[in-house]
N, C-alpha and C. Protein backbone atom coordinates (compact mmCIF):
# COMPACT_ATOMS: atom_id res chain seq x y z
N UNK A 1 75.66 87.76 128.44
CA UNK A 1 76.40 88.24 129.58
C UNK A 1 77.87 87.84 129.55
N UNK A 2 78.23 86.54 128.66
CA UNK A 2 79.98 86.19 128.57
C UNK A 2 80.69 87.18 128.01
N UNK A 3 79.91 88.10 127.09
CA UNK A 3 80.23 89.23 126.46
C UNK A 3 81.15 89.93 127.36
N UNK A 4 80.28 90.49 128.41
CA UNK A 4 81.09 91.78 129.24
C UNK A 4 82.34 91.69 130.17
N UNK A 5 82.87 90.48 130.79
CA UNK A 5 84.41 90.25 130.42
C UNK A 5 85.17 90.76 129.36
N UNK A 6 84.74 89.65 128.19
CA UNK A 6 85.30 89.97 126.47
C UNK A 6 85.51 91.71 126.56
N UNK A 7 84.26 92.33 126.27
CA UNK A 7 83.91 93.94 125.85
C UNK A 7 84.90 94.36 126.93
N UNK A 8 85.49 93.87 128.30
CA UNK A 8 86.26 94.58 128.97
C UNK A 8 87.87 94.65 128.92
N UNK A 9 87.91 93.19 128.45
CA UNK A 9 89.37 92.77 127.81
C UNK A 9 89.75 93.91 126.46
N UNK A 10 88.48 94.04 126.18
CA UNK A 10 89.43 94.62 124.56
C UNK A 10 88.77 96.22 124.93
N UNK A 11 88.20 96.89 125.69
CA UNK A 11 88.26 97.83 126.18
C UNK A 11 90.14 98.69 126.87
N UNK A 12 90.01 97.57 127.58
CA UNK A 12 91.49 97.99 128.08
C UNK A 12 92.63 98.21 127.25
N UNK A 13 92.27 96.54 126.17
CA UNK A 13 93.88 96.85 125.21
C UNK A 13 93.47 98.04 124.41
N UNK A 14 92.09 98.58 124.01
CA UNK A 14 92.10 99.74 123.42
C UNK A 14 92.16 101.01 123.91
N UNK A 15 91.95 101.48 125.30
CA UNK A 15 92.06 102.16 125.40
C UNK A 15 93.63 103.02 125.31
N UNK A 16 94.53 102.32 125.36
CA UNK A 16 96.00 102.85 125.14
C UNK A 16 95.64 103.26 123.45
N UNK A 17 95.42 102.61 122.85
CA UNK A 17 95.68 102.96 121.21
C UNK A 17 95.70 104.15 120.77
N UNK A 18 94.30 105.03 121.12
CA UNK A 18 94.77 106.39 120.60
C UNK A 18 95.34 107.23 121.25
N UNK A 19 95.93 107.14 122.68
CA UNK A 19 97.39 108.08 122.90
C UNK A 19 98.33 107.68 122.26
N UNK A 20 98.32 105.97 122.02
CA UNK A 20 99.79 105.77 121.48
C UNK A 20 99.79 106.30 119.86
N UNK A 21 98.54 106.45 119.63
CA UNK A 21 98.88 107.01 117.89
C UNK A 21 99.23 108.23 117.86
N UNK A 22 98.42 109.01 119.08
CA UNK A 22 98.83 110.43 119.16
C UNK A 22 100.67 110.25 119.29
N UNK A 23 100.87 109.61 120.29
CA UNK A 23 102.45 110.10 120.78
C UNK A 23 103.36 108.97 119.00
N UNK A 24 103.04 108.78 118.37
CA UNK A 24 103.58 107.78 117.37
C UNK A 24 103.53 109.59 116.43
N UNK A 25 102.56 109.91 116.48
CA UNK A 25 102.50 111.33 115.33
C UNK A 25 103.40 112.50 115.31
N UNK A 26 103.27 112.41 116.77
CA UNK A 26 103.93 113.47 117.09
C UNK A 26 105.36 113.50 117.81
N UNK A 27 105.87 112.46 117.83
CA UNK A 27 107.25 111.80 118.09
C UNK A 27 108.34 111.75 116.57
N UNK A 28 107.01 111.61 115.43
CA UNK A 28 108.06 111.59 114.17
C UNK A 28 109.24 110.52 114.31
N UNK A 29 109.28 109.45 114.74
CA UNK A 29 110.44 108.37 115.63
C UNK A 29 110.14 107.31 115.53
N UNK A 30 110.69 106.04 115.45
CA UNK A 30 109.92 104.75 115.65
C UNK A 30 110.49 104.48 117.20
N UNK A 31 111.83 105.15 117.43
CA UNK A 31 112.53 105.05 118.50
C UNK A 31 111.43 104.32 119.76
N UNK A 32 111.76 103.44 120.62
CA UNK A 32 110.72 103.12 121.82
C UNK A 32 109.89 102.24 120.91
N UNK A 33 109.67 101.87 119.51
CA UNK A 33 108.70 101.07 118.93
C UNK A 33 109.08 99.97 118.75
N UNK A 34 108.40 98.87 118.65
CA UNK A 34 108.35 97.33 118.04
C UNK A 34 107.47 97.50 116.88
N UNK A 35 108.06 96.69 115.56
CA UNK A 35 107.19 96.85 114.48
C UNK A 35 107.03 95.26 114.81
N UNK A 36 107.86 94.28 115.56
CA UNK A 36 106.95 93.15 116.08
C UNK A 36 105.92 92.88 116.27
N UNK A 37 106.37 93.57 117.57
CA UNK A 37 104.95 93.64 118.71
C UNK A 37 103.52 94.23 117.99
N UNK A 38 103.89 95.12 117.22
CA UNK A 38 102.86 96.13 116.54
C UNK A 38 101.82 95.17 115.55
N UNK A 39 102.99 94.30 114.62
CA UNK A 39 102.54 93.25 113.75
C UNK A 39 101.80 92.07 114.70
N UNK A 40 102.39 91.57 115.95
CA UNK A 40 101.82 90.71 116.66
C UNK A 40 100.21 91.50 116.92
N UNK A 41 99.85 92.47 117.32
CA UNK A 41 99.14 92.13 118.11
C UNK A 41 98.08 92.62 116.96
N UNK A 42 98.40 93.04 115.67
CA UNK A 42 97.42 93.49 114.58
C UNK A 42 96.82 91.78 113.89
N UNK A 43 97.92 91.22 114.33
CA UNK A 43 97.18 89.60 113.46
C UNK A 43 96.05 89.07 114.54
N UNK A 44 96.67 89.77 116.07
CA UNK A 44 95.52 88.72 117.34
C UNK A 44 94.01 89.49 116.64
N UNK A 45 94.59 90.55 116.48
CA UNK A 45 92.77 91.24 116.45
C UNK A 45 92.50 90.43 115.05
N UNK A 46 92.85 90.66 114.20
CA UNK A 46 92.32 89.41 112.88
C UNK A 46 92.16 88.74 113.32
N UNK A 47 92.66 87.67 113.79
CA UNK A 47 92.25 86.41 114.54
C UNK A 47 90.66 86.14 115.08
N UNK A 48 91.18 87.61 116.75
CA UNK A 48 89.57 87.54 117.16
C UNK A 48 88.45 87.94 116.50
N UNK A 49 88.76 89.06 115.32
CA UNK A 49 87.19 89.05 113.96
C UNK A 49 87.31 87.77 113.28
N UNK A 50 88.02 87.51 112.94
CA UNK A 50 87.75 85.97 112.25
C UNK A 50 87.27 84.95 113.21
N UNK A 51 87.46 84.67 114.52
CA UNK A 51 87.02 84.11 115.53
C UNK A 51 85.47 84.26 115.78
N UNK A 52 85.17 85.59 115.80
CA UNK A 52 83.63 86.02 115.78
C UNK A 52 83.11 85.82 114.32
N UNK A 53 83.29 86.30 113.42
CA UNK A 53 82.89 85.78 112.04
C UNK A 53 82.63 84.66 111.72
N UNK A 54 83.70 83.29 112.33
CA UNK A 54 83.40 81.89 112.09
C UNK A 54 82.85 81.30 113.34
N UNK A 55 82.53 82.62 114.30
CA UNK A 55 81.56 81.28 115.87
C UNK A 55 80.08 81.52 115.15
N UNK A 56 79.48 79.77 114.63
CA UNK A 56 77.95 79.89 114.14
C UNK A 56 77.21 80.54 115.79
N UNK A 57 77.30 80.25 117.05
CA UNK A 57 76.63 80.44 117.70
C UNK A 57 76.55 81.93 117.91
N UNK A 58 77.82 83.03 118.07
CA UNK A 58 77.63 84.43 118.06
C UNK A 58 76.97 84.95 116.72
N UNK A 59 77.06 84.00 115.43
CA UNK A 59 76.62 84.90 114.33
C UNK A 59 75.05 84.54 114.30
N UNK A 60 74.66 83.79 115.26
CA UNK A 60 73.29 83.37 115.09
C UNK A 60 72.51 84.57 116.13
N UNK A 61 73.26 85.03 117.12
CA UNK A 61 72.62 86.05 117.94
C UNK A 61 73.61 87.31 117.80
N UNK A 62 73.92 87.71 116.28
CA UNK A 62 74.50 88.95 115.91
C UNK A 62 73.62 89.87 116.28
N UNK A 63 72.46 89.86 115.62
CA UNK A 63 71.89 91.22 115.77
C UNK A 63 71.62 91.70 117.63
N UNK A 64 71.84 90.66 117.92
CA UNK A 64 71.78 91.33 119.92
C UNK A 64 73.32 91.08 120.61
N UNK A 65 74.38 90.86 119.54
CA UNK A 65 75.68 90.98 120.57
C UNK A 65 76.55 91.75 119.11
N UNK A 66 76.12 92.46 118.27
CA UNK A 66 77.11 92.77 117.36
C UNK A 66 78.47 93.87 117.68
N UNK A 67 77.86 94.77 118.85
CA UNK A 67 78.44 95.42 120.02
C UNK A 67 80.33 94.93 119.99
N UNK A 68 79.87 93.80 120.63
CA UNK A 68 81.32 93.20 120.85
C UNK A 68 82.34 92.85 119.45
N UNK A 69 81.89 92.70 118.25
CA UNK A 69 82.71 92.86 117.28
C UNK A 69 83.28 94.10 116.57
N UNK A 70 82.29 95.48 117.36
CA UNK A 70 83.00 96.67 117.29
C UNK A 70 83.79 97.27 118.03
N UNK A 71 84.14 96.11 119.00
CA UNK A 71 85.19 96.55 119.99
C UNK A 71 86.52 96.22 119.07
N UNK A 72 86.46 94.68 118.69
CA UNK A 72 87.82 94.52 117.97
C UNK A 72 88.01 94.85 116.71
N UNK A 73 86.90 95.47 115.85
CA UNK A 73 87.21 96.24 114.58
C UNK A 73 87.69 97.74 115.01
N UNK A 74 87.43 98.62 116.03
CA UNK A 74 88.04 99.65 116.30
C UNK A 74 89.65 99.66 116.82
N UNK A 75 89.72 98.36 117.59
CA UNK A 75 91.05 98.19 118.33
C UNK A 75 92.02 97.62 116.81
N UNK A 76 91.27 96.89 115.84
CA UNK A 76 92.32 96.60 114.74
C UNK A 76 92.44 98.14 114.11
N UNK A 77 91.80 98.85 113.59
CA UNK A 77 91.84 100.31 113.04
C UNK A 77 93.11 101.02 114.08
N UNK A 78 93.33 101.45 115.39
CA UNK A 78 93.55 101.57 115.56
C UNK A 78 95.30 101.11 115.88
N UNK A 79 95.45 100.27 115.75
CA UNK A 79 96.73 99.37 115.16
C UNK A 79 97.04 99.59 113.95
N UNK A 80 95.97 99.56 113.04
CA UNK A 80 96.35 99.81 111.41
C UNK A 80 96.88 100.91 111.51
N UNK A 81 96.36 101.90 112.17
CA UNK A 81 97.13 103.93 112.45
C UNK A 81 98.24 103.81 112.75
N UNK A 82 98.57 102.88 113.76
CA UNK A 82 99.75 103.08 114.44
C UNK A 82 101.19 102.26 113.66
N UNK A 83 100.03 101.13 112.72
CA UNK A 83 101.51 100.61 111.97
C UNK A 83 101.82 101.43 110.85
N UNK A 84 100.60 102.35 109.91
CA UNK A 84 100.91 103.32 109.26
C UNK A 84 102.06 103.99 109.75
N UNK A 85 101.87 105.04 110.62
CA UNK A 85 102.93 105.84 111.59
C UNK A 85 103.78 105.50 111.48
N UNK A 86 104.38 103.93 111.83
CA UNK A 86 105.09 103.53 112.12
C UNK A 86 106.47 103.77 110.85
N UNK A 87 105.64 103.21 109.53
CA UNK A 87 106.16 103.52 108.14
C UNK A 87 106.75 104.70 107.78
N UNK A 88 105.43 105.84 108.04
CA UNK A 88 106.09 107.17 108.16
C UNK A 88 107.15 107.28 109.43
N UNK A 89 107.61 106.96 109.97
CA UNK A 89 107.93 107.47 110.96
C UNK A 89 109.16 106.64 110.62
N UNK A 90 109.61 105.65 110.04
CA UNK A 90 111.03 105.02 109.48
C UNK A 90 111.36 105.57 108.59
N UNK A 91 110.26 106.02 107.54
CA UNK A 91 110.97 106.62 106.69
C UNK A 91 111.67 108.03 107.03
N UNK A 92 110.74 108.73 108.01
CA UNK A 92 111.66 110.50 108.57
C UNK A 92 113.26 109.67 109.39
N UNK A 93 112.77 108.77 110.23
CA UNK A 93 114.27 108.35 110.42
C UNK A 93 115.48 108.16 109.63
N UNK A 94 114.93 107.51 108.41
CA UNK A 94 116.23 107.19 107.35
C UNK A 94 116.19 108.32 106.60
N UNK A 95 115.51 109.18 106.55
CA UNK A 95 115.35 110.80 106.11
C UNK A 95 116.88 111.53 106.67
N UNK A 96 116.42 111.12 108.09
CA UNK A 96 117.32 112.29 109.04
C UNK A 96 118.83 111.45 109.18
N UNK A 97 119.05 110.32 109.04
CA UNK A 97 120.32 109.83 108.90
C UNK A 97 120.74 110.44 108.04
N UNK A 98 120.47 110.31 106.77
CA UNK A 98 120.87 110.82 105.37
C UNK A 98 121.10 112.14 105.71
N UNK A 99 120.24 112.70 106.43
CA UNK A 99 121.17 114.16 106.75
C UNK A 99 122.18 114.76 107.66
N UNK A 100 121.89 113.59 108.53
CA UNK A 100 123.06 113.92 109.55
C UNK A 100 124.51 113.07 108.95
């Protein structure tokens, strides 16, 4: 049951992720971006799988809470998209300098 806090915490920070990848795609811009912030919060989610990976007590009752470690492997995926983007999306910038 400590789970469903957790599952709600990383519910929330995920649910922004895939508009923001959508609007990261289709913006073509890093403009409005932090490749900080972006990098910060891609190491917390490593952190919290490595956190669950090294708690013996969650890996001892994996097979009845594994749930909650697919919350923060989707929310890191979803960061990984957006720091991709991000790459593309510096490089069309220094693209479009060069042309303007």
């Amino acid at each position: 049951m400590a789970e469903i806090p957790e599952i709600a915490m990383i519910l929330c920070f995920g649910a922004s992720w895939p508009m923001n990848v959508v609007k990261s795609w289709k913006a073509r811009s890093t403009k409005g971006k932090s490749l900080a912030f972006l990098c910060l919060i891609f190491v917390g989610y490593i952190a919290g799988i490595a956190s669950k990976l090294l708690n013996e007590a969650y890996m001892a009752e994996f097979a009845a809470k594994w749930y909650v470690l697919v919350f923060y492997v989707l929310n890191f995926l979803m960061v990984g998209a957006d720091l991709v983007l991000y790459a593309r999306n510096y490089r069309l910038d220094k693209e479009k300098e060069t042309q303007a």
